[in-house]
C-alpha atoms as a PDB file:
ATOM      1  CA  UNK A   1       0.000   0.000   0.000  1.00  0.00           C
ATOM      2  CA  UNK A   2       1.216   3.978  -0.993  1.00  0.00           C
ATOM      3  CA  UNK A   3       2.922   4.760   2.333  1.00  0.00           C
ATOM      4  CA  UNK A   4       1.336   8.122   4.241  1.00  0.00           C
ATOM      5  CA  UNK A   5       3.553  10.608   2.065  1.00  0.00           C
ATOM      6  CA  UNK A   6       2.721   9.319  -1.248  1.00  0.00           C
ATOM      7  CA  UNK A   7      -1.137   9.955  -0.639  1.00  0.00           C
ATOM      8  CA  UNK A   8      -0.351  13.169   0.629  1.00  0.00           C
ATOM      9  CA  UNK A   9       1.821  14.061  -2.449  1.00  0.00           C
ATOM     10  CA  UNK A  10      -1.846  13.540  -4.921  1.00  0.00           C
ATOM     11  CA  UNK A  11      -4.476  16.515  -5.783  1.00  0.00           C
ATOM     12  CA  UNK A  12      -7.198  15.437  -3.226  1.00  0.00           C
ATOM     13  CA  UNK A  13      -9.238  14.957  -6.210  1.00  0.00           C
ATOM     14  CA  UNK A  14      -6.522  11.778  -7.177  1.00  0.00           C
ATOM     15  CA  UNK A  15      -6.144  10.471  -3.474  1.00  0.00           C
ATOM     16  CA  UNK A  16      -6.753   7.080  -3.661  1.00  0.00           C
ATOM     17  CA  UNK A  17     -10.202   5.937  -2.391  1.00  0.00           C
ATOM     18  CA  UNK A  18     -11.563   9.577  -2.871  1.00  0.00           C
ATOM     19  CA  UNK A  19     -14.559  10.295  -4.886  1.00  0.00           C
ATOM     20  CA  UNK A  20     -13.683  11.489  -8.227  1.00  0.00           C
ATOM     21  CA  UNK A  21     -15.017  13.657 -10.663  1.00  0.00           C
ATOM     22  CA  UNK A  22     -17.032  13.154 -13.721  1.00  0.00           C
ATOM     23  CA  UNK A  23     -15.420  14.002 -16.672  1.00  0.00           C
ATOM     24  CA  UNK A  24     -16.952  17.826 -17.854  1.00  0.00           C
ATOM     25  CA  UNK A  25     -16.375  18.518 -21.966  1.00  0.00           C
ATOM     26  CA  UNK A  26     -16.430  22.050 -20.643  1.00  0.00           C
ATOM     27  CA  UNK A  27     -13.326  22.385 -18.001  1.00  0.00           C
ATOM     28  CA  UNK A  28     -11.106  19.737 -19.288  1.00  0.00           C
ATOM     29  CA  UNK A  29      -9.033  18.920 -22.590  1.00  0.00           C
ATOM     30  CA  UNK A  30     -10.003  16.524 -24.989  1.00  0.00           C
ATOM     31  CA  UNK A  31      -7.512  13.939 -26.494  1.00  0.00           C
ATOM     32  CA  UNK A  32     -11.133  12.837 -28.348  1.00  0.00           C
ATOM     33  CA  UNK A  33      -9.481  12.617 -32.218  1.00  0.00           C
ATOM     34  CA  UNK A  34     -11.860  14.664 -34.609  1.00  0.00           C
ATOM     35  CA  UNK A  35     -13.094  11.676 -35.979  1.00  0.00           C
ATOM     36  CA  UNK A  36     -14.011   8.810 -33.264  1.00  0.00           C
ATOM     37  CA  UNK A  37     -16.584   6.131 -35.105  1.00  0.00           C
ATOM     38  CA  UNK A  38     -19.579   5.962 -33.391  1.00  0.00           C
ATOM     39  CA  UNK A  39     -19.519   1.863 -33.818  1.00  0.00           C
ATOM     40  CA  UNK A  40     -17.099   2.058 -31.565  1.00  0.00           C
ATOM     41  CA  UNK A  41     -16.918   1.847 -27.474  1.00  0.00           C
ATOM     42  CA  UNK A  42     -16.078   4.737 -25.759  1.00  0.00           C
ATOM     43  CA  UNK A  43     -18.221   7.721 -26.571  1.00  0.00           C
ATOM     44  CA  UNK A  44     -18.147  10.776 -24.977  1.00  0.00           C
ATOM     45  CA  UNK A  45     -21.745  10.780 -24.289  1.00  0.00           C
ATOM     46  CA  UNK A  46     -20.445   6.821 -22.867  1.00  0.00           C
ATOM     47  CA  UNK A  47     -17.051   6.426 -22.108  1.00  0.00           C
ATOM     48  CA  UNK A  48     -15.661   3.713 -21.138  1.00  0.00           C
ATOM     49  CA  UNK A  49     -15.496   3.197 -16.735  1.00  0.00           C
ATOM     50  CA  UNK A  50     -11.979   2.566 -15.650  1.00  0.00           C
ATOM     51  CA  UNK A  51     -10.600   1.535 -12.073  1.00  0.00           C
ATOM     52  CA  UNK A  52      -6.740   2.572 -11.809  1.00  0.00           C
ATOM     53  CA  UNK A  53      -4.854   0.731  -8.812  1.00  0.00           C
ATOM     54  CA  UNK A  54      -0.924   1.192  -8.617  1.00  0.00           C
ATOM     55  CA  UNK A  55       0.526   2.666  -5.302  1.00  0.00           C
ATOM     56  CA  UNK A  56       3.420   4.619  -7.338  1.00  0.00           C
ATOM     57  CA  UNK A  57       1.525   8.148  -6.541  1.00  0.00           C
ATOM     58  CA  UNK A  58       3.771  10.027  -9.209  1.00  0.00           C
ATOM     59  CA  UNK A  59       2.654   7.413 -11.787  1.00  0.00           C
ATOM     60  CA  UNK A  60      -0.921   7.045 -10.834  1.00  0.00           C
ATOM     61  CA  UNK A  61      -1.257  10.851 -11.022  1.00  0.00           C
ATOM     62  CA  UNK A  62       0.218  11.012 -14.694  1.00  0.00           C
ATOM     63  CA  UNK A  63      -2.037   7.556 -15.812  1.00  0.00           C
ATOM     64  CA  UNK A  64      -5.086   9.735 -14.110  1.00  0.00           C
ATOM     65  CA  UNK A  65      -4.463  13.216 -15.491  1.00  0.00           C
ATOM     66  CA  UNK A  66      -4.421  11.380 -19.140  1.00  0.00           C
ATOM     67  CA  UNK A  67      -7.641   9.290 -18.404  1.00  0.00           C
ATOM     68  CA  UNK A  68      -9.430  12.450 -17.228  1.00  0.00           C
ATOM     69  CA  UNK A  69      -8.101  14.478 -19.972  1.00  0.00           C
ATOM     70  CA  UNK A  70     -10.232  12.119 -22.950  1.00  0.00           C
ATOM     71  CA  UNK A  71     -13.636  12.293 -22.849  1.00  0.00           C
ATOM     72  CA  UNK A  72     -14.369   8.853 -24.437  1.00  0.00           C
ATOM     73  CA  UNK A  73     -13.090   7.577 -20.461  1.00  0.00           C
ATOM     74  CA  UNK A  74     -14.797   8.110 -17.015  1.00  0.00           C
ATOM     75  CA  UNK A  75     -12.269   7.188 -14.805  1.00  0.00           C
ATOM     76  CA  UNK A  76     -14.773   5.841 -11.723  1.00  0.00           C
ATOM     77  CA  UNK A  77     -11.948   4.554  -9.155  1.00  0.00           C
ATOM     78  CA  UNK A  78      -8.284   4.907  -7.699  1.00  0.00           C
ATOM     79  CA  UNK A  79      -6.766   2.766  -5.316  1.00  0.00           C
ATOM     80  CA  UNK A  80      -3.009   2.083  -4.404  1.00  0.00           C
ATOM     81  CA  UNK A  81      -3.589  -1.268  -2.591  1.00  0.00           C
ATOM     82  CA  UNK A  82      -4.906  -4.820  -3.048  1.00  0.00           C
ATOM     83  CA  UNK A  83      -7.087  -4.046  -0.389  1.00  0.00           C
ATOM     84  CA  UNK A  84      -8.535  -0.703  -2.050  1.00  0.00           C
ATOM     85  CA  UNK A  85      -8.338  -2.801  -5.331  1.00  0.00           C
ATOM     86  CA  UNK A  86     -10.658  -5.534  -3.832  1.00  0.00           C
ATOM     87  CA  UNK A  87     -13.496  -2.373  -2.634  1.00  0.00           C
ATOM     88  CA  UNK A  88     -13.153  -0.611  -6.007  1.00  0.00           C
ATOM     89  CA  UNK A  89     -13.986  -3.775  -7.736  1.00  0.00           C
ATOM     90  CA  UNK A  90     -16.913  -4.507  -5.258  1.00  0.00           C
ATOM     91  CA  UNK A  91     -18.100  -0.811  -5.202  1.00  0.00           C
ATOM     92  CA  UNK A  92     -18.286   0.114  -8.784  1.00  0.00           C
ATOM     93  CA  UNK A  93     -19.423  -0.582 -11.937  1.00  0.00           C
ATOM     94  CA  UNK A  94     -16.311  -0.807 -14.316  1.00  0.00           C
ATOM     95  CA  UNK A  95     -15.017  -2.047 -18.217  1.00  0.00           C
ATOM     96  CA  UNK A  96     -11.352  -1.741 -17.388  1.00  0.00           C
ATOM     97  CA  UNK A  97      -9.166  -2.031 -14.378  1.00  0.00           C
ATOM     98  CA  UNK A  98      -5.602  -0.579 -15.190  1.00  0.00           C
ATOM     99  CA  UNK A  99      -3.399  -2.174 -11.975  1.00  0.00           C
ATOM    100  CA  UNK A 100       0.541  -2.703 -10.690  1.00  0.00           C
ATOM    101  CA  UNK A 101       1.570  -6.062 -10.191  1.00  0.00           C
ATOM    102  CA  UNK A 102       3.733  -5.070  -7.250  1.00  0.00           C
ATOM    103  CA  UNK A 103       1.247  -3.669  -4.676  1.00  0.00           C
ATOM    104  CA  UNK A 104       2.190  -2.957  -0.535  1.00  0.00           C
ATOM    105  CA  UNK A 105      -0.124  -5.443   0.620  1.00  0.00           C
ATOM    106  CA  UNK A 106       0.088  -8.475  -2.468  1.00  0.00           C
ATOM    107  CA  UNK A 107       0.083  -8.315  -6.051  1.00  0.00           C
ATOM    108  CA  UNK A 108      -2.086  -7.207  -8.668  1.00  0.00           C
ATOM    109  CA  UNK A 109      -2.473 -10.927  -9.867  1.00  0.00           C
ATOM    110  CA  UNK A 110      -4.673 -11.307  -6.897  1.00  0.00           C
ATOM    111  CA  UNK A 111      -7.093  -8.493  -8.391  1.00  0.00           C
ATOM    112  CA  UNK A 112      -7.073 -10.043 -11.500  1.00  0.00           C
ATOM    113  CA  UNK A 113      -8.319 -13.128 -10.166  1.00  0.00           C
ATOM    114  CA  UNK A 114     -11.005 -11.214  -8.533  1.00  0.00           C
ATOM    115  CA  UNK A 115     -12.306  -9.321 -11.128  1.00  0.00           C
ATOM    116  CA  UNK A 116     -12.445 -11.901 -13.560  1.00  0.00           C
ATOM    117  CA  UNK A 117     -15.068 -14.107 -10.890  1.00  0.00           C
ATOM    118  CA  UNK A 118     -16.570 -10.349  -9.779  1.00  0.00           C
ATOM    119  CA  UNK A 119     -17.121  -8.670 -13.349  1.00  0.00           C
ATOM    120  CA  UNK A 120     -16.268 -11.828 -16.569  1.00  0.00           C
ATOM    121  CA  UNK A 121     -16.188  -9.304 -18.919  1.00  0.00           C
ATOM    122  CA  UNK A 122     -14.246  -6.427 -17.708  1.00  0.00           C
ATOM    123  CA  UNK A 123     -10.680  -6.360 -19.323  1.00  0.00           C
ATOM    124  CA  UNK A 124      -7.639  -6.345 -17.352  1.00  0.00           C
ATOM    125  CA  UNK A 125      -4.632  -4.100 -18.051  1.00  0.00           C
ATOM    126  CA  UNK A 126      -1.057  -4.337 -16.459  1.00  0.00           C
ATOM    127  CA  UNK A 127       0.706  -2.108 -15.849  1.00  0.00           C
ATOM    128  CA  UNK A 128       3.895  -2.354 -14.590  1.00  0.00           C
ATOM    129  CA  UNK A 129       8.014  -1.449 -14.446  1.00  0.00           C
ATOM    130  CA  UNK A 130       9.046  -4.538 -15.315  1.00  0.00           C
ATOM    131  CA  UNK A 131       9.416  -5.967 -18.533  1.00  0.00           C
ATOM    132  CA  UNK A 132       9.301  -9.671 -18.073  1.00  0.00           C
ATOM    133  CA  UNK A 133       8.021 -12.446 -20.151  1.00  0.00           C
ATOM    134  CA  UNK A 134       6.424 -14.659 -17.177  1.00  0.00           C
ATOM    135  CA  UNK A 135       4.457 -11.931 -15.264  1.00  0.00           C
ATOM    136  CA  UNK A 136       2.888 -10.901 -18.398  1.00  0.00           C
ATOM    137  CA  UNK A 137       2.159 -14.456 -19.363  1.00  0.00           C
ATOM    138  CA  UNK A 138       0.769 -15.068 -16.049  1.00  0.00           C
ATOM    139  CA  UNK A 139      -1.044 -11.954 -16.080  1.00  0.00           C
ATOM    140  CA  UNK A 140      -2.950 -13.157 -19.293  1.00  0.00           C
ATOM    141  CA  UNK A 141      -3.398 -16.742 -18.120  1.00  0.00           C
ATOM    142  CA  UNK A 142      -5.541 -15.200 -15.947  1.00  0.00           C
ATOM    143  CA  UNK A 143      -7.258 -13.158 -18.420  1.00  0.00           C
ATOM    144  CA  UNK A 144      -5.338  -9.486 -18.707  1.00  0.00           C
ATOM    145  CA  UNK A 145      -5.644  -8.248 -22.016  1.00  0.00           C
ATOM    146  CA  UNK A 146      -3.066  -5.956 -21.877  1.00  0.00           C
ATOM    147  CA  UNK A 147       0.730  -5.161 -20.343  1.00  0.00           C
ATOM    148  CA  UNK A 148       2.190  -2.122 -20.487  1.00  0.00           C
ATOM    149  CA  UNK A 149       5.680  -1.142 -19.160  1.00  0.00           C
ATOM    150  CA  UNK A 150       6.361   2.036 -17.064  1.00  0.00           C
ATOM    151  CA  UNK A 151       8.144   4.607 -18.913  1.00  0.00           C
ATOM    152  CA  UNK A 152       8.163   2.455 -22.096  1.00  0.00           C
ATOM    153  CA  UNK A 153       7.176   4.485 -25.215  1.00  0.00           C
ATOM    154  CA  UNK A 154       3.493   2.471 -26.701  1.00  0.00           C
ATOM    155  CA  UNK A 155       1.185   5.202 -27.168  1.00  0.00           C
ATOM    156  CA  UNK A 156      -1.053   6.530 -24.195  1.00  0.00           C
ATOM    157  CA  UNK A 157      -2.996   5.113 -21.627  1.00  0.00           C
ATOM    158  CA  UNK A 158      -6.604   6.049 -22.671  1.00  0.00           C
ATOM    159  CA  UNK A 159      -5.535   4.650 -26.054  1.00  0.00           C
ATOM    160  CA  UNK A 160      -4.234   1.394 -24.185  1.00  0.00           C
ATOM    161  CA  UNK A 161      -8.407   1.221 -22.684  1.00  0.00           C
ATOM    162  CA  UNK A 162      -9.929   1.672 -26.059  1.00  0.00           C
ATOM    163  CA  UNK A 163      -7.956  -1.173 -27.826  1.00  0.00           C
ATOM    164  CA  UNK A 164      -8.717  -3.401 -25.089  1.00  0.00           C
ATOM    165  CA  UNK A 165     -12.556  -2.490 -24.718  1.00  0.00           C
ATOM    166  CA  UNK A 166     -12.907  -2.704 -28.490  1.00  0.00           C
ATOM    167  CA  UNK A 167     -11.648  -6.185 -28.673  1.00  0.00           C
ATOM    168  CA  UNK A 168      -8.015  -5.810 -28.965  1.00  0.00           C
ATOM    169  CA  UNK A 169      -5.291  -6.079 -26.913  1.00  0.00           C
ATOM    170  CA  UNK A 170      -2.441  -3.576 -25.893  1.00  0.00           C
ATOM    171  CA  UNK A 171       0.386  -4.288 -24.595  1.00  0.00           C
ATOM    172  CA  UNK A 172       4.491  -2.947 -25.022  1.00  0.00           C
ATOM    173  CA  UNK A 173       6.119  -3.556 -28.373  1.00  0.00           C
ATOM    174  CA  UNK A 174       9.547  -4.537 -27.122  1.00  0.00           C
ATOM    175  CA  UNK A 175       7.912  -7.545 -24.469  1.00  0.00           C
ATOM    176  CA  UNK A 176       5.394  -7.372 -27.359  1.00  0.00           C
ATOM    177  CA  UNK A 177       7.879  -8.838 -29.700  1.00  0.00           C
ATOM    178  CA  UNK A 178       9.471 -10.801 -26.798  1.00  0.00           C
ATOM    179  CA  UNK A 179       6.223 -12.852 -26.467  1.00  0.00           C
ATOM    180  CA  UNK A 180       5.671 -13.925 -29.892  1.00  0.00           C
ATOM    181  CA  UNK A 181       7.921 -17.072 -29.492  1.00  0.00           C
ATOM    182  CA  UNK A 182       5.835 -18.279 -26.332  1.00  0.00           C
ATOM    183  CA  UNK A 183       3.203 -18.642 -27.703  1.00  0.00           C
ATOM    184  CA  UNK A 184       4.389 -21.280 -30.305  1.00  0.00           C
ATOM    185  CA  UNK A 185       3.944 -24.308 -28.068  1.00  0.00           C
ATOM    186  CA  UNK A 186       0.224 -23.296 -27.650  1.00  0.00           C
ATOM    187  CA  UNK A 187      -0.254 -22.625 -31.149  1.00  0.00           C
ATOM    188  CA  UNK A 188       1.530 -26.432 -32.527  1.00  0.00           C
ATOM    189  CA  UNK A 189      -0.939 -28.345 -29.477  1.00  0.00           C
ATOM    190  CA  UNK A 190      -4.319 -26.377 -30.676  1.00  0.00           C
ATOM    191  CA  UNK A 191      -3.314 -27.210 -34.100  1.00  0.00           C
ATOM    192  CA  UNK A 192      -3.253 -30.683 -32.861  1.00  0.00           C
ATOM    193  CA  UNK A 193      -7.060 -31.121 -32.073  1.00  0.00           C
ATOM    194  CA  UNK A 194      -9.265 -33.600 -34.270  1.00  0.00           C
ATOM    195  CA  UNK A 195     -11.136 -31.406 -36.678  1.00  0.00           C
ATOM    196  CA  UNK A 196     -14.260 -33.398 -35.973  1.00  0.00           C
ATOM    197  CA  UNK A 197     -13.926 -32.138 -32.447  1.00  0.00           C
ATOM    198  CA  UNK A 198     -13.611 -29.041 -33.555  1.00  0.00           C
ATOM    199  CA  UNK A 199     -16.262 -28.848 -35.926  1.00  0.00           C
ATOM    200  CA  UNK A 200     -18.828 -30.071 -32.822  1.00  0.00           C
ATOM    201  CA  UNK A 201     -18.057 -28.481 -30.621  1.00  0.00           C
ATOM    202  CA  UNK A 202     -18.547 -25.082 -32.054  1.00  0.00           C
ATOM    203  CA  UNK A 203     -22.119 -23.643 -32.381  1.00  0.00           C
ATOM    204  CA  UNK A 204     -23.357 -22.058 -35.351  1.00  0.00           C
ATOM    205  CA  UNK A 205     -23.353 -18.661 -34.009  1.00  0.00           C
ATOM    206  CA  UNK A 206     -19.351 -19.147 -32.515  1.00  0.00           C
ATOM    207  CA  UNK A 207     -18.579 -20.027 -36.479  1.00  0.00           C
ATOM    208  CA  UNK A 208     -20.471 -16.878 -37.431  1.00  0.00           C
ATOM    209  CA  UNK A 209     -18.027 -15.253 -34.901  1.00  0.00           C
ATOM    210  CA  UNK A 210     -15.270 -16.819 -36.147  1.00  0.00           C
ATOM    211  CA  UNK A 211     -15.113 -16.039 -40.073  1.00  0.00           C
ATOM    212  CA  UNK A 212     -15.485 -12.391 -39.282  1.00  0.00           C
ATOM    213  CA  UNK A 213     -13.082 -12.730 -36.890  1.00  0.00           C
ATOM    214  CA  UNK A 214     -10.876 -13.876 -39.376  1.00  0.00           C
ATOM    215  CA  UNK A 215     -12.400 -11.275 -42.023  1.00  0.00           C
ATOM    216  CA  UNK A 216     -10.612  -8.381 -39.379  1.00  0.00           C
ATOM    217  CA  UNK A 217     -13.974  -7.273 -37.999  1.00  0.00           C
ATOM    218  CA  UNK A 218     -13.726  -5.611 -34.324  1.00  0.00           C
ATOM    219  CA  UNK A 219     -15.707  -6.839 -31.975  1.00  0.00           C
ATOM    220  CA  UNK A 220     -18.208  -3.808 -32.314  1.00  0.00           C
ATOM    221  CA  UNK A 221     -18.581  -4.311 -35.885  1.00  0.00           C
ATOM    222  CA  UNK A 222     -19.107  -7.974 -35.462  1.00  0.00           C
ATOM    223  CA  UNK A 223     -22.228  -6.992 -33.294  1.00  0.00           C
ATOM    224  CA  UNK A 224     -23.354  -4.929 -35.300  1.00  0.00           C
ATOM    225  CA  UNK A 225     -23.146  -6.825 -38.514  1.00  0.00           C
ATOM    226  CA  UNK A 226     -24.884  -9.993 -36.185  1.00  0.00           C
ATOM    227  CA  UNK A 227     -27.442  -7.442 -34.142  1.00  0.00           C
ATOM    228  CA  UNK A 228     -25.809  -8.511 -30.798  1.00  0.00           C
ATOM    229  CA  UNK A 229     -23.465  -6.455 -28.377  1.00  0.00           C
ATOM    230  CA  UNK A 230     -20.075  -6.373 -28.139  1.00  0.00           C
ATOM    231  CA  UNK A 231     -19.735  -7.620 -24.949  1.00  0.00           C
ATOM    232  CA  UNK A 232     -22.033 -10.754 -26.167  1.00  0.00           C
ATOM    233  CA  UNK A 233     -19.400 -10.748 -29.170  1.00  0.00           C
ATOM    234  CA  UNK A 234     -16.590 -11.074 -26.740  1.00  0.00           C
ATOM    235  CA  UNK A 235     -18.337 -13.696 -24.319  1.00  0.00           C
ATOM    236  CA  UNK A 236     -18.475 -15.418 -27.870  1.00  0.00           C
ATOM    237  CA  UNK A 237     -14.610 -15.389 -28.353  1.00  0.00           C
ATOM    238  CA  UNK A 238     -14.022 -16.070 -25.417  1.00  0.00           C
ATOM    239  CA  UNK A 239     -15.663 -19.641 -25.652  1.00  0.00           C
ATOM    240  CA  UNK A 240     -14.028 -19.767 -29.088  1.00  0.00           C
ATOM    241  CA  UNK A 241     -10.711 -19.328 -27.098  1.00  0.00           C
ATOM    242  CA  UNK A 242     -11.502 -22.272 -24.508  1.00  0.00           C
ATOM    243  CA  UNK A 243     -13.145 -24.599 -26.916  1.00  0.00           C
ATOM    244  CA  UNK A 244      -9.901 -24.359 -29.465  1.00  0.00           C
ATOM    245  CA  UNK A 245      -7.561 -24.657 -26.914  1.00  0.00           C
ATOM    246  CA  UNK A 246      -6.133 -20.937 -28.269  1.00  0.00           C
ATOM    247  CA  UNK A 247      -4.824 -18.035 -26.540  1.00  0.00           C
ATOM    248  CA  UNK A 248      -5.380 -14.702 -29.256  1.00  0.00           C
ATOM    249  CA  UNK A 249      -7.322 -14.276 -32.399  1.00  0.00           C
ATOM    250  CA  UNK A 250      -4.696 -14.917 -34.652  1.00  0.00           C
ATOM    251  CA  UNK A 251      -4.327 -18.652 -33.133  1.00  0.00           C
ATOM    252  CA  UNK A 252      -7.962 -19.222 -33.847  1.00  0.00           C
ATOM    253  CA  UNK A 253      -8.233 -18.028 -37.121  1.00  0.00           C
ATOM    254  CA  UNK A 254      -5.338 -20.068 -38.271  1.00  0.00           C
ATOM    255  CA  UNK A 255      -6.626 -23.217 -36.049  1.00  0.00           C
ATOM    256  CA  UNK A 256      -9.970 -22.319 -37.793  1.00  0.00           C
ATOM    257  CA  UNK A 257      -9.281 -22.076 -41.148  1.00  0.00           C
ATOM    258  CA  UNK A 258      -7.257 -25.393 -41.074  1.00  0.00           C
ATOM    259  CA  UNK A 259     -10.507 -27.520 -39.506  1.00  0.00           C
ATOM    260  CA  UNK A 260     -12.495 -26.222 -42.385  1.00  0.00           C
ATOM    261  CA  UNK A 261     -14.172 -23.640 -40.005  1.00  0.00           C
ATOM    262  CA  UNK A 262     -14.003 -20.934 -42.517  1.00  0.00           C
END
């Protein structure tokens, strides 16, 4: 947990576990590009809700300020411990939690965990100052959708949200490029399962899913072009994910397309 000094060293308005404000069009900038589809989620009329945990005060001031500043994100929550994590996620309604694996009182695995039984289809992002290959594969074997390193150049935070709550991932493009290889082993056993299997157990509407998956729709457009919501389009990949034994899109569109699923 952020020691006494660190809480004291936030704008009241970013302590963590205080109330915090709504974003207003009117007082604050907007990193909102001119043009923002309306398909997709995050809206300024309904951004996305974010929780933001990390008990590094001078970085979860800077990851606030640049949530607060973009109008397509409310963010709802702040905490700087496991424990504040574990209220935030009880308290509020959320889409993503941003948290530090290395919290005071445990680690931000935990919160994972707990938001993944609390709220299925919130995404998790990491954040964190270290670069390394097996907390960020642990992180997504328990369902993080994103890693991002401290002080690593890979865009902005509020972008980091938006690729994750439009069915993407984000995540640093040197541990990025790092990760490619470990995913290989998962890749050669998923091509390994009978295509009869694999054929059955898919329903019709999962192979819908799945060729426009592999077409390069996002999960917005997908809803749109089946009349179902995104977050029903991403309960759907997610199956897609346990029932082919895959880990990312790109696994189950090649898995797909060699059972004949395309």
């Amino acid at each position: 947990m952020a020691n006494d000094n660190e809480s004291e060293s936030l704008p009241a308005f970013l302590t963590p576990g205080a109330s915090l404000p709504v974003n207003q069009p009117a007082a604050l900038p907007s990193s909102v590009p001119s043009i923002w589809p309306d398909f997709l989620i995050g809206q300024a009329g309904k951004p996305v809700r974010v929780l933001l945990v990390d008990d590094d005060a001078n970085m979860s001031r800077v990851i606030a300020h640049e949530l607060l500043a973009d109008l397509r994100i409310d963010l709802v929550g702040l905490g700087a411990s496991v424990r504040e994590g574990r209220r935030l996620i009880r308290q509020h309604d959320f889409d993503v939690m941003l948290v530090d694996l290395n919290l005071g009182d445990g680690t931000g695995f935990t919160l994972i965990e707990q938001m993944k039984m609390a709220r299925p289809m919130a995404e998790a992002v990491v954040i964190s100052a270290m670069e390394d290959e097996q907390h960020a594969l642990h992180a997504f074997g328990l369902g993080a959708t994103g890693y991002l390193v401290k002080n690593s150049w890979f865009g902005n935070f509020p972008q980091a949200v938006l690729q994750v709550v439009n069915g993407g991932a984000s995540i640093t493009p040197g541990l990025a490029r790092r990760l490619l290889s470990k995913f290989e082993p998962a890749a050669n056993k998923a091509r390994a399962l009978p295509q009869r299997k694999a054929r059955q157990t898919l329903s019709e509407r999962e192979k819908e899913v799945l060729q426009l998956v592999a077409a390069g729709y996002t999960s917005s457009e997908i809803g749109m072009r089946l009349g179902i919501s995104g977050q029903t389009v991403n309960s759907h990949i997610k199956n897609l994910y346990r029932k082919l034994n895959v880990r990312n899109r790109a696994q189950a569109v090649s898995l797909g397309a060699k059972q004949g699923l395309l």
